[in-house]
Protein backbone atom coordinates (compact mmCIF):
# COMPACT_ATOMS: atom_id res chain seq x y z
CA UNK A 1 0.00 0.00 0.00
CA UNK A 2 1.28 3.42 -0.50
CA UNK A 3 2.24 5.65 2.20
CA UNK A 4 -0.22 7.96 3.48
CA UNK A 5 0.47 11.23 2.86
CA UNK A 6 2.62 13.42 5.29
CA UNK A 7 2.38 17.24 6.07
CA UNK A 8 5.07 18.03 8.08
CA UNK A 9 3.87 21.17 9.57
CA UNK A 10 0.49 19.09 10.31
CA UNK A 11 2.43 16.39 12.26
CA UNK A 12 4.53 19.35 14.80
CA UNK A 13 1.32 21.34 15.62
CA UNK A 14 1.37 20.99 19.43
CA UNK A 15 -2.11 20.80 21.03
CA UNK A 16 -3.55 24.46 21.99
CA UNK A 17 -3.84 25.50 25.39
CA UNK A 18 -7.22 25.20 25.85
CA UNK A 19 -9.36 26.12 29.76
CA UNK A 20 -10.25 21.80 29.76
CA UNK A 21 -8.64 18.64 28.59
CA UNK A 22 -11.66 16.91 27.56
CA UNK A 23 -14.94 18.00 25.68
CA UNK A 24 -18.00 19.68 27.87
CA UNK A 25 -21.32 19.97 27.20
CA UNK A 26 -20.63 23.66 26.97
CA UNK A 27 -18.44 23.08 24.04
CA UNK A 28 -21.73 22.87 22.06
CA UNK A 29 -23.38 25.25 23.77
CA UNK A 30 -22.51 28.02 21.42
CA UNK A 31 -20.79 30.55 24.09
CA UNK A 32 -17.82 31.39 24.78
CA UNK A 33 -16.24 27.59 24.89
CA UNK A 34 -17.99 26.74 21.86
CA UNK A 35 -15.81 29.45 20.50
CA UNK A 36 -12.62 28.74 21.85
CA UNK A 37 -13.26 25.15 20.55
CA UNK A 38 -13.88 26.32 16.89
CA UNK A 39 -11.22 29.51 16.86
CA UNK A 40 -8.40 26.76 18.44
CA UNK A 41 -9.12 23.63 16.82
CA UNK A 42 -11.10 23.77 14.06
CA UNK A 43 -9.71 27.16 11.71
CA UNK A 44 -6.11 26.39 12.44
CA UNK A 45 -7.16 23.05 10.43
CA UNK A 46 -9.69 24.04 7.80
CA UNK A 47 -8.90 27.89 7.84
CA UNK A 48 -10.03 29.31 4.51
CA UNK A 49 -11.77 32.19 2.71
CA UNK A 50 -14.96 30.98 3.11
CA UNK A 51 -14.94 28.83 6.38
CA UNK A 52 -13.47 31.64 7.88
CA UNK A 53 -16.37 33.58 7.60
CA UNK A 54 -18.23 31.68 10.10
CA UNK A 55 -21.62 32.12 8.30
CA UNK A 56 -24.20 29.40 9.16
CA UNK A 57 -23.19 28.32 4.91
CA UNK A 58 -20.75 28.40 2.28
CA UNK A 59 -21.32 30.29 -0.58
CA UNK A 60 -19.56 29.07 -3.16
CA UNK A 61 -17.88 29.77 -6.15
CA UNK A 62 -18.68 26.68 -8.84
CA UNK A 63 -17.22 25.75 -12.46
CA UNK A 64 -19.56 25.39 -15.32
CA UNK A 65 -21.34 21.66 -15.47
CA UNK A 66 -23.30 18.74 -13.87
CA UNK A 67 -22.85 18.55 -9.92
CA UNK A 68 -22.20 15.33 -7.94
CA UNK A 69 -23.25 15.69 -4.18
CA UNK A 70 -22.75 12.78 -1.55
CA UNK A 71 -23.23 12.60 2.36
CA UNK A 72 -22.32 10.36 4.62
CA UNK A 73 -21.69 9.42 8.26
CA UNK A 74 -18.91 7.64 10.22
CA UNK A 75 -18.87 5.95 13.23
CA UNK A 76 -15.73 3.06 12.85
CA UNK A 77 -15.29 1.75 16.11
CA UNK A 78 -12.30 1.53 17.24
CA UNK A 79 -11.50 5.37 15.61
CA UNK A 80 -7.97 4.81 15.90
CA UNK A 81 -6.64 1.75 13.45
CA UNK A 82 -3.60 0.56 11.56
CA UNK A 83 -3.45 2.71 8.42
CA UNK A 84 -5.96 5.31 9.62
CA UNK A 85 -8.70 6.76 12.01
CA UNK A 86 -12.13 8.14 11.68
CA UNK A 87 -10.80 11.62 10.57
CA UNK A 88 -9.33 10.14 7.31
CA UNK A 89 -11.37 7.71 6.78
CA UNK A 90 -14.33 10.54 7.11
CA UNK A 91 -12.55 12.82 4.34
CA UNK A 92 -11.09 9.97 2.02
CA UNK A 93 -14.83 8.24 1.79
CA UNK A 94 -16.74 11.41 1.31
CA UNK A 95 -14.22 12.10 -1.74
CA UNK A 96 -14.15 8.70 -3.39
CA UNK A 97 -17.81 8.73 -2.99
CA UNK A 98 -18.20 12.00 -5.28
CA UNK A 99 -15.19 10.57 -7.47
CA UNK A 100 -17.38 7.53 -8.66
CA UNK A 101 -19.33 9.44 -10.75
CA UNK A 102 -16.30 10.80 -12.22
CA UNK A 103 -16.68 14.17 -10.78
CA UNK A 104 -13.17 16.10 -9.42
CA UNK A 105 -14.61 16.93 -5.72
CA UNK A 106 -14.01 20.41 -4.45
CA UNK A 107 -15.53 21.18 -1.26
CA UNK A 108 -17.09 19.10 1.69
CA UNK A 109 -18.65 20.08 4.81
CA UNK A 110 -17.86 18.19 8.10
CA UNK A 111 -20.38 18.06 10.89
CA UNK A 112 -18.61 16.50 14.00
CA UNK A 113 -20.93 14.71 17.59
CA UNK A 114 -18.59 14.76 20.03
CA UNK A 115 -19.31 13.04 23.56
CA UNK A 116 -18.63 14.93 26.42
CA UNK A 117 -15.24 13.59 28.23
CA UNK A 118 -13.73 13.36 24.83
CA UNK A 119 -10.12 14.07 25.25
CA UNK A 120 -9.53 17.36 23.85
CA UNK A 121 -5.65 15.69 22.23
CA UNK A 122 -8.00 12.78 20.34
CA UNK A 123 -10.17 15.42 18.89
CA UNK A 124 -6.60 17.50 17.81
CA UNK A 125 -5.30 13.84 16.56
CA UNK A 126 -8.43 13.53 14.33
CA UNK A 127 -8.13 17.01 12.90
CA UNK A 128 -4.69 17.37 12.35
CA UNK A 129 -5.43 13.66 9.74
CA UNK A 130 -8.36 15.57 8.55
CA UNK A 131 -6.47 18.32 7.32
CA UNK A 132 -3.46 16.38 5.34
CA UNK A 133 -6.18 14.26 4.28
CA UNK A 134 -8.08 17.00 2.85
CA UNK A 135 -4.94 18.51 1.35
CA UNK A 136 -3.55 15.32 -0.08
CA UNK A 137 -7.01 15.36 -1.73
CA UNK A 138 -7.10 18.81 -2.83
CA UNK A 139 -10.50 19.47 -1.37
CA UNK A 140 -11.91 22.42 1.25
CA UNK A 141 -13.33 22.41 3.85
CA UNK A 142 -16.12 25.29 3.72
CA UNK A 143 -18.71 24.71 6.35
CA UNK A 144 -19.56 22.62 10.05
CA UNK A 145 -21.17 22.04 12.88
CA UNK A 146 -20.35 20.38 16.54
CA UNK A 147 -22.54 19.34 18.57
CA UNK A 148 -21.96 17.57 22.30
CA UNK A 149 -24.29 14.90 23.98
CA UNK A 150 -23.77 13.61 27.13
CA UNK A 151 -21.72 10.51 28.31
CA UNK A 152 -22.54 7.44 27.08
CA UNK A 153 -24.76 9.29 24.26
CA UNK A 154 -22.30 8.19 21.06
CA UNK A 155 -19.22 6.80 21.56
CA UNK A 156 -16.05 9.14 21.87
CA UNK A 157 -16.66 11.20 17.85
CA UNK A 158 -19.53 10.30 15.23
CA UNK A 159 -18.75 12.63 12.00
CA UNK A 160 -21.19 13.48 9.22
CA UNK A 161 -19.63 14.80 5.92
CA UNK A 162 -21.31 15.97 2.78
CA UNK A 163 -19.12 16.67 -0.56
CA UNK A 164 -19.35 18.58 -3.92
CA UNK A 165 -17.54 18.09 -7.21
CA UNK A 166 -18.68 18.59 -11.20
CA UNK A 167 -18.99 15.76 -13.67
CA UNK A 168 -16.34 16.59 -16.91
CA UNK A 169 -18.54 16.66 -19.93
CA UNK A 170 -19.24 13.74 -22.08
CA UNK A 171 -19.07 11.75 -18.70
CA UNK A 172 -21.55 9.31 -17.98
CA UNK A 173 -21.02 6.74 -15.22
CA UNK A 174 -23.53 4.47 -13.71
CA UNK A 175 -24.28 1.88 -12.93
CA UNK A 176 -26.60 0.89 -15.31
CA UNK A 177 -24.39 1.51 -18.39
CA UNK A 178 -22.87 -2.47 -18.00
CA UNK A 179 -22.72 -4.13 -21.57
CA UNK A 180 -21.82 -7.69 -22.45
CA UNK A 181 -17.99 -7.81 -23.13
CA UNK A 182 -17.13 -4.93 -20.64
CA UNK A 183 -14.07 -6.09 -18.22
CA UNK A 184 -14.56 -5.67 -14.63
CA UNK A 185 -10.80 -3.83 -13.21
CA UNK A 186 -10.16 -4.10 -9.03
CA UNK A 187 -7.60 -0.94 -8.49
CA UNK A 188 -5.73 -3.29 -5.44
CA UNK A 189 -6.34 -5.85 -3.27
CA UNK A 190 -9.32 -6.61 -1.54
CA UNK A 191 -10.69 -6.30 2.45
CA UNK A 192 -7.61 -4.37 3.63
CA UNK A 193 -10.01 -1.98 5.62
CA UNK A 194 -12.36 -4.23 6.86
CA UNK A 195 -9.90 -6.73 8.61
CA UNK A 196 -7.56 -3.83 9.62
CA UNK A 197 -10.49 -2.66 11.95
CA UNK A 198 -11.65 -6.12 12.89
CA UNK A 199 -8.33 -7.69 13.72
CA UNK A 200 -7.59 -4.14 15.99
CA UNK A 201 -11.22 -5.20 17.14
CA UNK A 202 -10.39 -8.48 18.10
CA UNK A 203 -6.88 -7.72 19.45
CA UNK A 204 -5.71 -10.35 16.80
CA UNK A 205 -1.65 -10.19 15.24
CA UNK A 206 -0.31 -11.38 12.59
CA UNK A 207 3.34 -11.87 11.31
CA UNK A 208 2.82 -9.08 8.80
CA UNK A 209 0.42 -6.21 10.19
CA UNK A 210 -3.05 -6.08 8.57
CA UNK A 211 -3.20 -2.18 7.44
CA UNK A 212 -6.38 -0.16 6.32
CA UNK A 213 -6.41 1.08 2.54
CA UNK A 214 -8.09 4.01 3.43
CA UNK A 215 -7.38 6.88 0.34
CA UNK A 216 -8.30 9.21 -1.99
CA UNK A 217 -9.05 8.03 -5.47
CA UNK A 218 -10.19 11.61 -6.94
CA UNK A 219 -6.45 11.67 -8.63
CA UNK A 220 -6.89 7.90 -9.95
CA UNK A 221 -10.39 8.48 -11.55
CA UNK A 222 -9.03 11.81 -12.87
CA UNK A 223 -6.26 9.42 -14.76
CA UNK A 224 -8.81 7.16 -16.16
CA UNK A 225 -10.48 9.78 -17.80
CA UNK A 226 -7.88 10.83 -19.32
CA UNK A 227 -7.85 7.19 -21.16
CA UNK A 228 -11.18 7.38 -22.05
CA UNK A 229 -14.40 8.99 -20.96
CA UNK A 230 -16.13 6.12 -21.59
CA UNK A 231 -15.84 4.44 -18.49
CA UNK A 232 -19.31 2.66 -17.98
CA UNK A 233 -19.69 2.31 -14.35
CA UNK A 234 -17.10 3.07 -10.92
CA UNK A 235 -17.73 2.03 -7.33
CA UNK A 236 -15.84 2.03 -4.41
CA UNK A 237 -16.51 -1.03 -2.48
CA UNK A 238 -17.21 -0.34 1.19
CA UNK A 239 -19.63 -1.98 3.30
CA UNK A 240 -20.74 -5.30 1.62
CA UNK A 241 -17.47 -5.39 -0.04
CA UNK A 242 -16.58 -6.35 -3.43
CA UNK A 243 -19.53 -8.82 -3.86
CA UNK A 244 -22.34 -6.25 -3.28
CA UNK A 245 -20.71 -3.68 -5.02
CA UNK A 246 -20.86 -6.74 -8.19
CA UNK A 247 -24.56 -7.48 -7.48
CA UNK A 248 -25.68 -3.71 -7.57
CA UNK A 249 -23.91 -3.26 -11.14
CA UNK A 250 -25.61 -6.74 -12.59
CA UNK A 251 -29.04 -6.11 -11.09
CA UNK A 252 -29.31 -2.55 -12.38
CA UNK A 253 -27.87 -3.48 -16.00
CA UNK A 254 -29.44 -6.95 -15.98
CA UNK A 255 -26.52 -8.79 -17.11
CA UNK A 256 -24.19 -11.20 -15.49
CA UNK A 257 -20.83 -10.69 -13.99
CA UNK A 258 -18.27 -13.90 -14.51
CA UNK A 259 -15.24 -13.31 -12.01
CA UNK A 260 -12.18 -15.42 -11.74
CA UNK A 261 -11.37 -16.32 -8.74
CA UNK A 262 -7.26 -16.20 -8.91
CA UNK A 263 -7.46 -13.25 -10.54
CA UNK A 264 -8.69 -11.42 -7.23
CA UNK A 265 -5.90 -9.82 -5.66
CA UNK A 266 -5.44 -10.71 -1.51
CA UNK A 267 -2.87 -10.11 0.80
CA UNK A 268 -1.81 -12.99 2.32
CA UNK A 269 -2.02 -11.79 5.90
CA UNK A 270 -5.65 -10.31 5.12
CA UNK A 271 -6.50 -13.72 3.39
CA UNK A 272 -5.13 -15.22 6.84
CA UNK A 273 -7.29 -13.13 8.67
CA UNK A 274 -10.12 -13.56 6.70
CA UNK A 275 -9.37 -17.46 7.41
CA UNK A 276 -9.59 -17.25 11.03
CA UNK A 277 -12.70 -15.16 11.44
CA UNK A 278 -14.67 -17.56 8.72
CA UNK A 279 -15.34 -14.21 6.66
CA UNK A 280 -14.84 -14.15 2.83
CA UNK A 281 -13.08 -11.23 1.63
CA UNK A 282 -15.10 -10.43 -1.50
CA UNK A 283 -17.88 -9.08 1.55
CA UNK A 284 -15.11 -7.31 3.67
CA UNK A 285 -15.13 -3.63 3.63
CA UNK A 286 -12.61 -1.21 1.67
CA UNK A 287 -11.90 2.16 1.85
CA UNK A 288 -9.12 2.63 -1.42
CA UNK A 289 -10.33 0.67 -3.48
CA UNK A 290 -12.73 0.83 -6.68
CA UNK A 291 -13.95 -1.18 -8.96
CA UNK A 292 -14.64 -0.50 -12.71
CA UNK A 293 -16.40 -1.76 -15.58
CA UNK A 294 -14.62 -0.67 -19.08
CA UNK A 295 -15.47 -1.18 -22.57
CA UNK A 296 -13.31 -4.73 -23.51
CA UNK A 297 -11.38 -2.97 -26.01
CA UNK A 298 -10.19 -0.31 -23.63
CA UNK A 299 -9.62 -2.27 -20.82
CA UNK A 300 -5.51 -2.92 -21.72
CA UNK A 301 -4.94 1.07 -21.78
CA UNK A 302 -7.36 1.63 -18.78
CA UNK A 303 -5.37 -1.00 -16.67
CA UNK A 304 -2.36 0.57 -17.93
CA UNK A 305 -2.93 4.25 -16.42
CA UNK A 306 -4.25 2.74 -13.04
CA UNK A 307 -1.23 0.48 -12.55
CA UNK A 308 1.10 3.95 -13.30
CA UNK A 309 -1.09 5.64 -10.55
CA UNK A 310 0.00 5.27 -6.88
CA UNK A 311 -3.25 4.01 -5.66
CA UNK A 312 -3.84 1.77 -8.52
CA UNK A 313 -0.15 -0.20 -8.13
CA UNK A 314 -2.08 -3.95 -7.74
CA UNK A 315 -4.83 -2.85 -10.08
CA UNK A 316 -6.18 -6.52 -12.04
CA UNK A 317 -8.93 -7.35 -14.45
CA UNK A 318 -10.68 -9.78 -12.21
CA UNK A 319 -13.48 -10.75 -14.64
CA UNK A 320 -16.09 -10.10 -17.93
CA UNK A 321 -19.67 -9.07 -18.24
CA UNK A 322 -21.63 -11.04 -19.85
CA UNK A 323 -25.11 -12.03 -21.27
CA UNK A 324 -25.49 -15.11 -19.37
CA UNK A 325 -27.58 -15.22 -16.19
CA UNK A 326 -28.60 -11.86 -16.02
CA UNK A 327 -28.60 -10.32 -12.48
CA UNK A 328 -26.02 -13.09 -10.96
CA UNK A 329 -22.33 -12.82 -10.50
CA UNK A 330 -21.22 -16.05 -10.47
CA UNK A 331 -17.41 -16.77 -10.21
CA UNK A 332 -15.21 -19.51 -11.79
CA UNK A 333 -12.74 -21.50 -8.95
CA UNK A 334 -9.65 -22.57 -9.10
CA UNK A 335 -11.11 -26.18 -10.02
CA UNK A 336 -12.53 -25.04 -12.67
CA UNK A 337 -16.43 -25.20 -10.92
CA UNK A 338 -18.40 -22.19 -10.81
CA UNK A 339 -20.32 -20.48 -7.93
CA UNK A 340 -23.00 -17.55 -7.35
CA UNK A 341 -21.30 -14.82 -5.46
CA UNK A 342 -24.74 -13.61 -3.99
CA UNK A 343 -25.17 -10.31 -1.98
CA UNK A 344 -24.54 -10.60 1.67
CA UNK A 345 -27.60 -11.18 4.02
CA UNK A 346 -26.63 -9.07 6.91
CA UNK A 347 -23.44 -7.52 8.26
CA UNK A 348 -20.45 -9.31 8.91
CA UNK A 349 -18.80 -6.37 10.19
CA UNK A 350 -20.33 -4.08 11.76
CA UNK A 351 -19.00 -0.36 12.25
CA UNK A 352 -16.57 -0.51 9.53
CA UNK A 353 -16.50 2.55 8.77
């Protein structure tokens, strides 16, 4: 996995003296700690013309075109894992969600439940990954809101994000645009995140250290499209995994999906973990990952630019669509048998991400 990017000044900020070490209800009471909390932690972070303001929204300045808009909400438990924390993870999902429609994402807003007791230098952790995460992706930060509920209310930080970005003309990505002879491409390998947070979870080690994926993939998209617009369908596969992510595309297209199964990329200490718990990694979350569907003919060049991007180093073409058994992904074994890779029926992990 690549190295997650570094800002040095980011990593020598010292916490601010602040009047309390941990978060009070008055912090989001909108007086004067509510203040401190925002001029102290928050602007030094996401200072900017327009968050600066401190207007209850962002007025904002937008290129000509069609707009992608995505929210979401994050609650990983625990927030602190190998590879990442709920900061990064908040930032790098909200991006690679707008990114899958092929949009370049430009701003986001972050709205931040804190519970009260919170150590003020876990909040400060969190936003100092925030902000190289948000730099690293070249997006801003232009409006928030904290709010604190009382012990035992949420656990330790829930964040809410929402995120902008414009779809390039001629782009049209959905997932309904499948067609029989399109190759499916996996950027990496599969269920880093998910068994990062569960093996944390479970306090379970492993000769090699199981490390989240977490990233953003605005840059990668951005070099697929310079291949070819005609990418017909992007997803990054988080909860559900790989699998779901498979079913949604041959349900809404109503064709089939054949995967192979050694052409699925695994690490071997994530396949070990997977091997323990009894979980299958095609259902395990990720959180730098996507998976596209490309015209046959392109698929070479496409694979080509992914595997020159940093975040598309392992990228594979893991399988075909087809006409055959519309609305199933089936997959092909390594004995030559083949097998319906159904959606899951519940959640194997819960509070991934």
């Amino acid at each position: 996995m690549p190295d997650k990017p570094i800002i040095p000044e980011a990593l020598s900020c010292p916490l601010p003296i602040m009047d309390h070490d941990t978060i009070q209800l008055a912090h989001g009471a909108g007086g004067k700690l509510s203040a401190q909390l925002i001029e102290k932690l928050f602007l030094p972070r996401f200072g900017n013309q327009t968050l600066d303001k401190l207007e209850d929204q962002a007025v904002l300045e937008l290129p000509p075109g069609r707009l992608a808009f995505t929210t979401d909400s994050f609650v990983v438990e625990p927030i602190f894992f190998p590879g990442g924390d709920i900061g990064d993870l908040a930032v790098n999902g909200t991006v690679n969600d707008v990114a899958m429609s092929g949009a370049q994402p430009l701003y986001i807003s972050v709205g931040f439940i804190l519970e009260e007791g919170l150590p003020m230098e876990t909040l400060h952790r969190i936003l100092l990954s925030m902000e190289a995460t948000a730099r690293a992706a070249n997006i801003v930060v232009v409006t928030g809101d904290t709010k604190v509920v009382n012990r035992g209310k949420c656990d330790q930080i829930f964040i809410n994000t929402s995120g902008l970005g414009v779809v390039p003309e001629g782009v049209n990505i959905s997932a309904a645009n499948l067609q029989p002879g399109d190759k499916v491409i996996i950027s990496g390998t599969v269920a880093d995140h998910g068994m990062a947070v569960m093996t944390t979870r479970e306090g379970l080690s492993f000769q090699s250290r199981v490390t989240s994926d977490t990233a953003p993939l605005n840059g990668l998209v951005k070099a697929m499209l310079a291949v070819t617009p005609e990418i017909h369908a992007l997803r990054d596969p988080t909860r559900g995994g790989l699998a779901t992510s498979l079913n949604e595309f041959a349900r809404s297209s109503q064709v089939g999906i054949s995967l192979e199964e050694g052409a699925v990329p695994v690490r071997p200490e994530v396949n070990g973990a997977c091997e323990i718990l009894g979980i299958d990694p095609l259902y395990v979350a990720n959180e730098g990952k996507l998976v596209a569907v490309v015209p046959g003919q392109q698929s070479a060049a496409v694979l080509k630019a992914m595997r020159q991007h940093e975040y598309g180093r392992d990228a594979a073409i893991i399988g075909e669509v087809t006409s055959i058994n519309p609305g199933l992904v089936t997959m092909r074994t390594g004995l030559g048998a083949s097998r319906i890779v159904d959606m899951a029926v519940g959640d194997q992990l819960p509070r991934i991400c």
